[in-house]
PDB file of N, CA and C in Angstrom:
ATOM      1  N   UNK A   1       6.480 -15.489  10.519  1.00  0.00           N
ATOM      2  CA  UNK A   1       6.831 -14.099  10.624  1.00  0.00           C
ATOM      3  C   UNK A   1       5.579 -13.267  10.386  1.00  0.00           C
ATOM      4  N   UNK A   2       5.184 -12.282  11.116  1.00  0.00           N
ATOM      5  CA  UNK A   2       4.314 -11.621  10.962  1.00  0.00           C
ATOM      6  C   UNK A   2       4.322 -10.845   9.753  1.00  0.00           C
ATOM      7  N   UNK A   3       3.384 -10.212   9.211  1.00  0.00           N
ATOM      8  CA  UNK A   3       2.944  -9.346   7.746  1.00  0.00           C
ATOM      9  C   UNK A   3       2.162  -8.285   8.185  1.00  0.00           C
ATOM     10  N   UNK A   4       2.552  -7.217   7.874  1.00  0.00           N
ATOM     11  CA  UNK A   4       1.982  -5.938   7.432  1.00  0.00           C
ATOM     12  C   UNK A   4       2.341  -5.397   6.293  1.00  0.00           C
ATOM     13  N   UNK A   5       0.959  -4.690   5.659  1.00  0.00           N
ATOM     14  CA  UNK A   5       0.737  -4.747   4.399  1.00  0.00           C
ATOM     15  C   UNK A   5       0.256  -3.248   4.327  1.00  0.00           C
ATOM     16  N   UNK A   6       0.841  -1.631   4.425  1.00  0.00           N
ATOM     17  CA  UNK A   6       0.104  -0.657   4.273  1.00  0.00           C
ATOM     18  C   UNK A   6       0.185  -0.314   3.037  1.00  0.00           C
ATOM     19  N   UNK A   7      -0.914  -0.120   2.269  1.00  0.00           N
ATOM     20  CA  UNK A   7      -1.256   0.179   1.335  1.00  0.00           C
ATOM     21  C   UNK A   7      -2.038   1.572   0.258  1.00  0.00           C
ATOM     22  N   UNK A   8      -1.903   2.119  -0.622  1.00  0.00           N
ATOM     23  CA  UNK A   8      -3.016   3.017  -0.941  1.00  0.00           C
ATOM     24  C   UNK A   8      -3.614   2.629  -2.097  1.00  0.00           C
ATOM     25  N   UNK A   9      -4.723   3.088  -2.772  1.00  0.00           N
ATOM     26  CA  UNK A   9      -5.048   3.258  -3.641  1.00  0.00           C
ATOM     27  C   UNK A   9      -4.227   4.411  -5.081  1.00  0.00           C
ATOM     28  N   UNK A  10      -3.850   5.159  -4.231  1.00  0.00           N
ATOM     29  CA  UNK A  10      -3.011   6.847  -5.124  1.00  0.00           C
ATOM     30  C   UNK A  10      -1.602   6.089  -5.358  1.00  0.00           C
ATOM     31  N   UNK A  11      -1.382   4.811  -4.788  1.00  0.00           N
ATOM     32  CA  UNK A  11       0.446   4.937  -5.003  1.00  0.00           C
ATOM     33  C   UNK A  11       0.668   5.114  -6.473  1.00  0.00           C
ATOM     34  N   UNK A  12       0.056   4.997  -7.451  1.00  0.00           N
ATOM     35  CA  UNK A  12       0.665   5.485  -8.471  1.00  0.00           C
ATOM     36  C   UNK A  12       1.600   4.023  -9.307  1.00  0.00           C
ATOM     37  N   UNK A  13       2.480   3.454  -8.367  1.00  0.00           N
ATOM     38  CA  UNK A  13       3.809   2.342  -8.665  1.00  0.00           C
ATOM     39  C   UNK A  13       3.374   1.234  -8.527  1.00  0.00           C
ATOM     40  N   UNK A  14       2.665   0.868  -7.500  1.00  0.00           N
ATOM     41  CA  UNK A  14       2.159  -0.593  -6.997  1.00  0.00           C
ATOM     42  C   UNK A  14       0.749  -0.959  -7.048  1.00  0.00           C
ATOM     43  N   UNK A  15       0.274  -2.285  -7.488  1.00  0.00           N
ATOM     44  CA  UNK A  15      -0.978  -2.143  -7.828  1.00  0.00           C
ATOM     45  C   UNK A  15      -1.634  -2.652  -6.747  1.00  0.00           C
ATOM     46  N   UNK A  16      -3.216  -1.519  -6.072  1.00  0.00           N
ATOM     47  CA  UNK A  16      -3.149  -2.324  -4.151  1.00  0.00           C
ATOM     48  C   UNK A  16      -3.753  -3.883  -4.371  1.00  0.00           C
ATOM     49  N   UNK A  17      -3.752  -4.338  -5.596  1.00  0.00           N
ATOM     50  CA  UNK A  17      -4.256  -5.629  -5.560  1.00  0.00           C
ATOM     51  C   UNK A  17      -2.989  -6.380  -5.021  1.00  0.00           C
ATOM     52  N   UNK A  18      -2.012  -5.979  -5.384  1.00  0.00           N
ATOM     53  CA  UNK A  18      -0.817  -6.914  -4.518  1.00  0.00           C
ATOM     54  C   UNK A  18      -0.368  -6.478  -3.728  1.00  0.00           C
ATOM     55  N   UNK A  19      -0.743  -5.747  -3.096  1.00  0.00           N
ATOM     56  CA  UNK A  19      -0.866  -5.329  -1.484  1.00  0.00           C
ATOM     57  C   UNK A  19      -1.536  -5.888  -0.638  1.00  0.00           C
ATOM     58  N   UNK A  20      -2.577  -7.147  -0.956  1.00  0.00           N
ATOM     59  CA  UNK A  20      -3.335  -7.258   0.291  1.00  0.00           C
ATOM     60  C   UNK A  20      -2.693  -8.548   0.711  1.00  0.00           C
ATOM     61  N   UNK A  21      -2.464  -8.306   2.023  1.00  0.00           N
ATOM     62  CA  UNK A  21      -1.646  -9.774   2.732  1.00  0.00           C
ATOM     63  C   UNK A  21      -2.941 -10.499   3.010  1.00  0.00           C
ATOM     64  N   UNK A  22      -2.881 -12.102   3.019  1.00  0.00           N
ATOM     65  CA  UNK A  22      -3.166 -13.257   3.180  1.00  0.00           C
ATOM     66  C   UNK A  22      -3.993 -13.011   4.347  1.00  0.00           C
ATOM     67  N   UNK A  23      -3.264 -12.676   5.501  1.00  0.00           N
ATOM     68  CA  UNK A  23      -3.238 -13.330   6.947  1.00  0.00           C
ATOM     69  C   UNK A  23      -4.480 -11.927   6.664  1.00  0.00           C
ATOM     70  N   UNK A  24      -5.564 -12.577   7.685  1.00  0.00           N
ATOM     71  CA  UNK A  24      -6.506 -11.610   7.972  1.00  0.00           C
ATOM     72  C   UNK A  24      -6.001 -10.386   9.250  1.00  0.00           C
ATOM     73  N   UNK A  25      -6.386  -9.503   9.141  1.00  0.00           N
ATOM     74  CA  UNK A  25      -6.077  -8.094   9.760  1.00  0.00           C
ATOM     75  C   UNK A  25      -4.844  -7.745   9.520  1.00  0.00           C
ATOM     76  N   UNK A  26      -4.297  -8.060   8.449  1.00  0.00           N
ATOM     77  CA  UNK A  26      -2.541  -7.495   7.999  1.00  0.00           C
ATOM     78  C   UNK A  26      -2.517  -6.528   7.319  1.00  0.00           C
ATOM     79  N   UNK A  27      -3.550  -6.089   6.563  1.00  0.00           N
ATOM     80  CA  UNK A  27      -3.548  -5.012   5.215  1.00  0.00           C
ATOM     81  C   UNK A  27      -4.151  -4.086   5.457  1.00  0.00           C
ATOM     82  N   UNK A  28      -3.731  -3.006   5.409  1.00  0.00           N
ATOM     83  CA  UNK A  28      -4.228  -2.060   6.285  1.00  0.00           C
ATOM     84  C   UNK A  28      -3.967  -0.730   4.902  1.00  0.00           C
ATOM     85  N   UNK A  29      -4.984  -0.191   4.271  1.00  0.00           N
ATOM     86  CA  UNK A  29      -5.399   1.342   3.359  1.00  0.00           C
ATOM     87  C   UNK A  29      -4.447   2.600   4.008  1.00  0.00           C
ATOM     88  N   UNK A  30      -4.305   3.156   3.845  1.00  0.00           N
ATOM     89  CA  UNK A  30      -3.904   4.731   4.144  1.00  0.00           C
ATOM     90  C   UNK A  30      -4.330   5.387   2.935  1.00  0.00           C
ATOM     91  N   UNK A  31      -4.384   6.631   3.256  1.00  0.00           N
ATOM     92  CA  UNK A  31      -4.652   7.862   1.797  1.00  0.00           C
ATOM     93  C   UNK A  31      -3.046   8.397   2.163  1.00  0.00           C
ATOM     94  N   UNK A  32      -2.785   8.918   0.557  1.00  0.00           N
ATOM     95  CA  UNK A  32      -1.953   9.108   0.334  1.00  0.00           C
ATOM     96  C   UNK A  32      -0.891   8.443  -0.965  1.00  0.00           C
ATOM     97  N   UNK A  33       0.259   8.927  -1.248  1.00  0.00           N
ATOM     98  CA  UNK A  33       0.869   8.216  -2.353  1.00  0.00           C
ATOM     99  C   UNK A  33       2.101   7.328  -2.135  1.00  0.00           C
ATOM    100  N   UNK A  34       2.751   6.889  -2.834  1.00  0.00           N
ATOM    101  CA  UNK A  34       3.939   5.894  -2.850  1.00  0.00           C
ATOM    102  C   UNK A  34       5.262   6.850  -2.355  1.00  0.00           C
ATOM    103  N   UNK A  35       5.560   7.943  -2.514  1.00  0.00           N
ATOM    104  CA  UNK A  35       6.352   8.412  -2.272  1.00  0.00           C
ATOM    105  C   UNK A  35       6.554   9.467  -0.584  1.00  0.00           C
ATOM    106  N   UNK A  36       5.489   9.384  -0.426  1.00  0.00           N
ATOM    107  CA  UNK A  36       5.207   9.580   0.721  1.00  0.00           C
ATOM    108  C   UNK A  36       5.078   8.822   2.043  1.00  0.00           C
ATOM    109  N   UNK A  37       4.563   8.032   1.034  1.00  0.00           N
ATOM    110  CA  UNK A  37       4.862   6.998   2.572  1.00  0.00           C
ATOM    111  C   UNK A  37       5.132   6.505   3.660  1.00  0.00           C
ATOM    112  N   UNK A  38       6.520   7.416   3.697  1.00  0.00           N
ATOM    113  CA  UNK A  38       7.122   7.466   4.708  1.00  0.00           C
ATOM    114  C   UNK A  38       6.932   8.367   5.512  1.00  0.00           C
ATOM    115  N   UNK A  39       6.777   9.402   5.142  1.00  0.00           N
ATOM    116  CA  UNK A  39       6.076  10.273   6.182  1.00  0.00           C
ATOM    117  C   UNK A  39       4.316  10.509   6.239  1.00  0.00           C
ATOM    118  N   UNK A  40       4.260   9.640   6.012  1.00  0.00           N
ATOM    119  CA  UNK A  40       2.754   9.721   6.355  1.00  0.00           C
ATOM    120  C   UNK A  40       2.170   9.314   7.660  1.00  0.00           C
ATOM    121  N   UNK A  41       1.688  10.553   8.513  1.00  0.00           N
ATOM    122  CA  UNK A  41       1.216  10.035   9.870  1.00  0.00           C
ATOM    123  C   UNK A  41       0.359   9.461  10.407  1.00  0.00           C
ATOM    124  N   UNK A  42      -0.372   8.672   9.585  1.00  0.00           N
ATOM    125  CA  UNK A  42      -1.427   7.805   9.238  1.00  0.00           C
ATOM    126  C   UNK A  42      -0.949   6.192   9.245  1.00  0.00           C
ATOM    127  N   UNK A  43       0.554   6.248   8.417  1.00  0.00           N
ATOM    128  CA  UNK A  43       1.158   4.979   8.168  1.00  0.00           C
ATOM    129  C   UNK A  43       2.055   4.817   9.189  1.00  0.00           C
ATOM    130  N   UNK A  44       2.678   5.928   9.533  1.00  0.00           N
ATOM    131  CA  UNK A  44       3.619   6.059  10.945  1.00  0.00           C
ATOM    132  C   UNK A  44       2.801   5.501  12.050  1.00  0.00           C
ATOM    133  N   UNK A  45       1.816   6.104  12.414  1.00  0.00           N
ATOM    134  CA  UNK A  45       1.069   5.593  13.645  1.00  0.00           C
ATOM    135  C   UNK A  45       0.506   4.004  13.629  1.00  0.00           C
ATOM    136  N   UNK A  46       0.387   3.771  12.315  1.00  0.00           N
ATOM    137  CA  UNK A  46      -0.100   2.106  12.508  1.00  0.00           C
ATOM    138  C   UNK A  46       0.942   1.712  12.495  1.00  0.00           C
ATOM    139  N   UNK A  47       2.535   1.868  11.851  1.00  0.00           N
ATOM    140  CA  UNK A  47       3.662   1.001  11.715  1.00  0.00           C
ATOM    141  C   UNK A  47       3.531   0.876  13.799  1.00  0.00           C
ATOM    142  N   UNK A  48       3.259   1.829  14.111  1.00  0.00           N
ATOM    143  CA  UNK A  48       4.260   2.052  15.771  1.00  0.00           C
ATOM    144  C   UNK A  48       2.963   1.194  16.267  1.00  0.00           C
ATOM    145  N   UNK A  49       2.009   1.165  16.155  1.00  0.00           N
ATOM    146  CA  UNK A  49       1.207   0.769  16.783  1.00  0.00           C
ATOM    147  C   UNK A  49       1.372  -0.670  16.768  1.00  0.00           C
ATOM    148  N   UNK A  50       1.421  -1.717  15.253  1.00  0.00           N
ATOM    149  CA  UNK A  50       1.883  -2.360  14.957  1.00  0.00           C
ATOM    150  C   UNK A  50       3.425  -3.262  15.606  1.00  0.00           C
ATOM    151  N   UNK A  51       4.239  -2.238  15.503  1.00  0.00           N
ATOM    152  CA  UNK A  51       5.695  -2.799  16.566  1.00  0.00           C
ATOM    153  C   UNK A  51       5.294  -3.102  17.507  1.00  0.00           C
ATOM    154  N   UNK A  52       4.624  -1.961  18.207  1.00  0.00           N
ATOM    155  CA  UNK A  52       4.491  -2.630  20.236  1.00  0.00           C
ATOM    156  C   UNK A  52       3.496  -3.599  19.988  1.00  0.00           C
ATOM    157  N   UNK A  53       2.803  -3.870  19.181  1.00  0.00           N
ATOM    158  CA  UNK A  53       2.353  -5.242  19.551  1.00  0.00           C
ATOM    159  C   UNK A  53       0.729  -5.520  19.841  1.00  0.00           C
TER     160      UNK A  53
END
């Protein structure tokens, strides 16, 4: 199964040391915080970019 791993430094909750996936080119930084996340158009555009493939 594939892994993506977006991550920040600011999340505040999660530490990005256990954020970084294994598989090389999976872990991918954004700025920004944990609660945001979701709208972050930084993390949006790699999730989509990510889906198609």
């Amino acid at each position: 199964m594939p892994v993506t791993a977006i991550w920040t430094r600011q999340d505040g909750i999660v530490m990005p040391e256990s954020c970084l996936a294994p598989e090389a080119g999976a872990s991918f930084e954004v700025a920004g915080c944990h609660m945001t996340l979701g709208r972050n158009s930084e993390a949006l555009a790699l999730l989509a970019c990510r889906l198609a493939g």
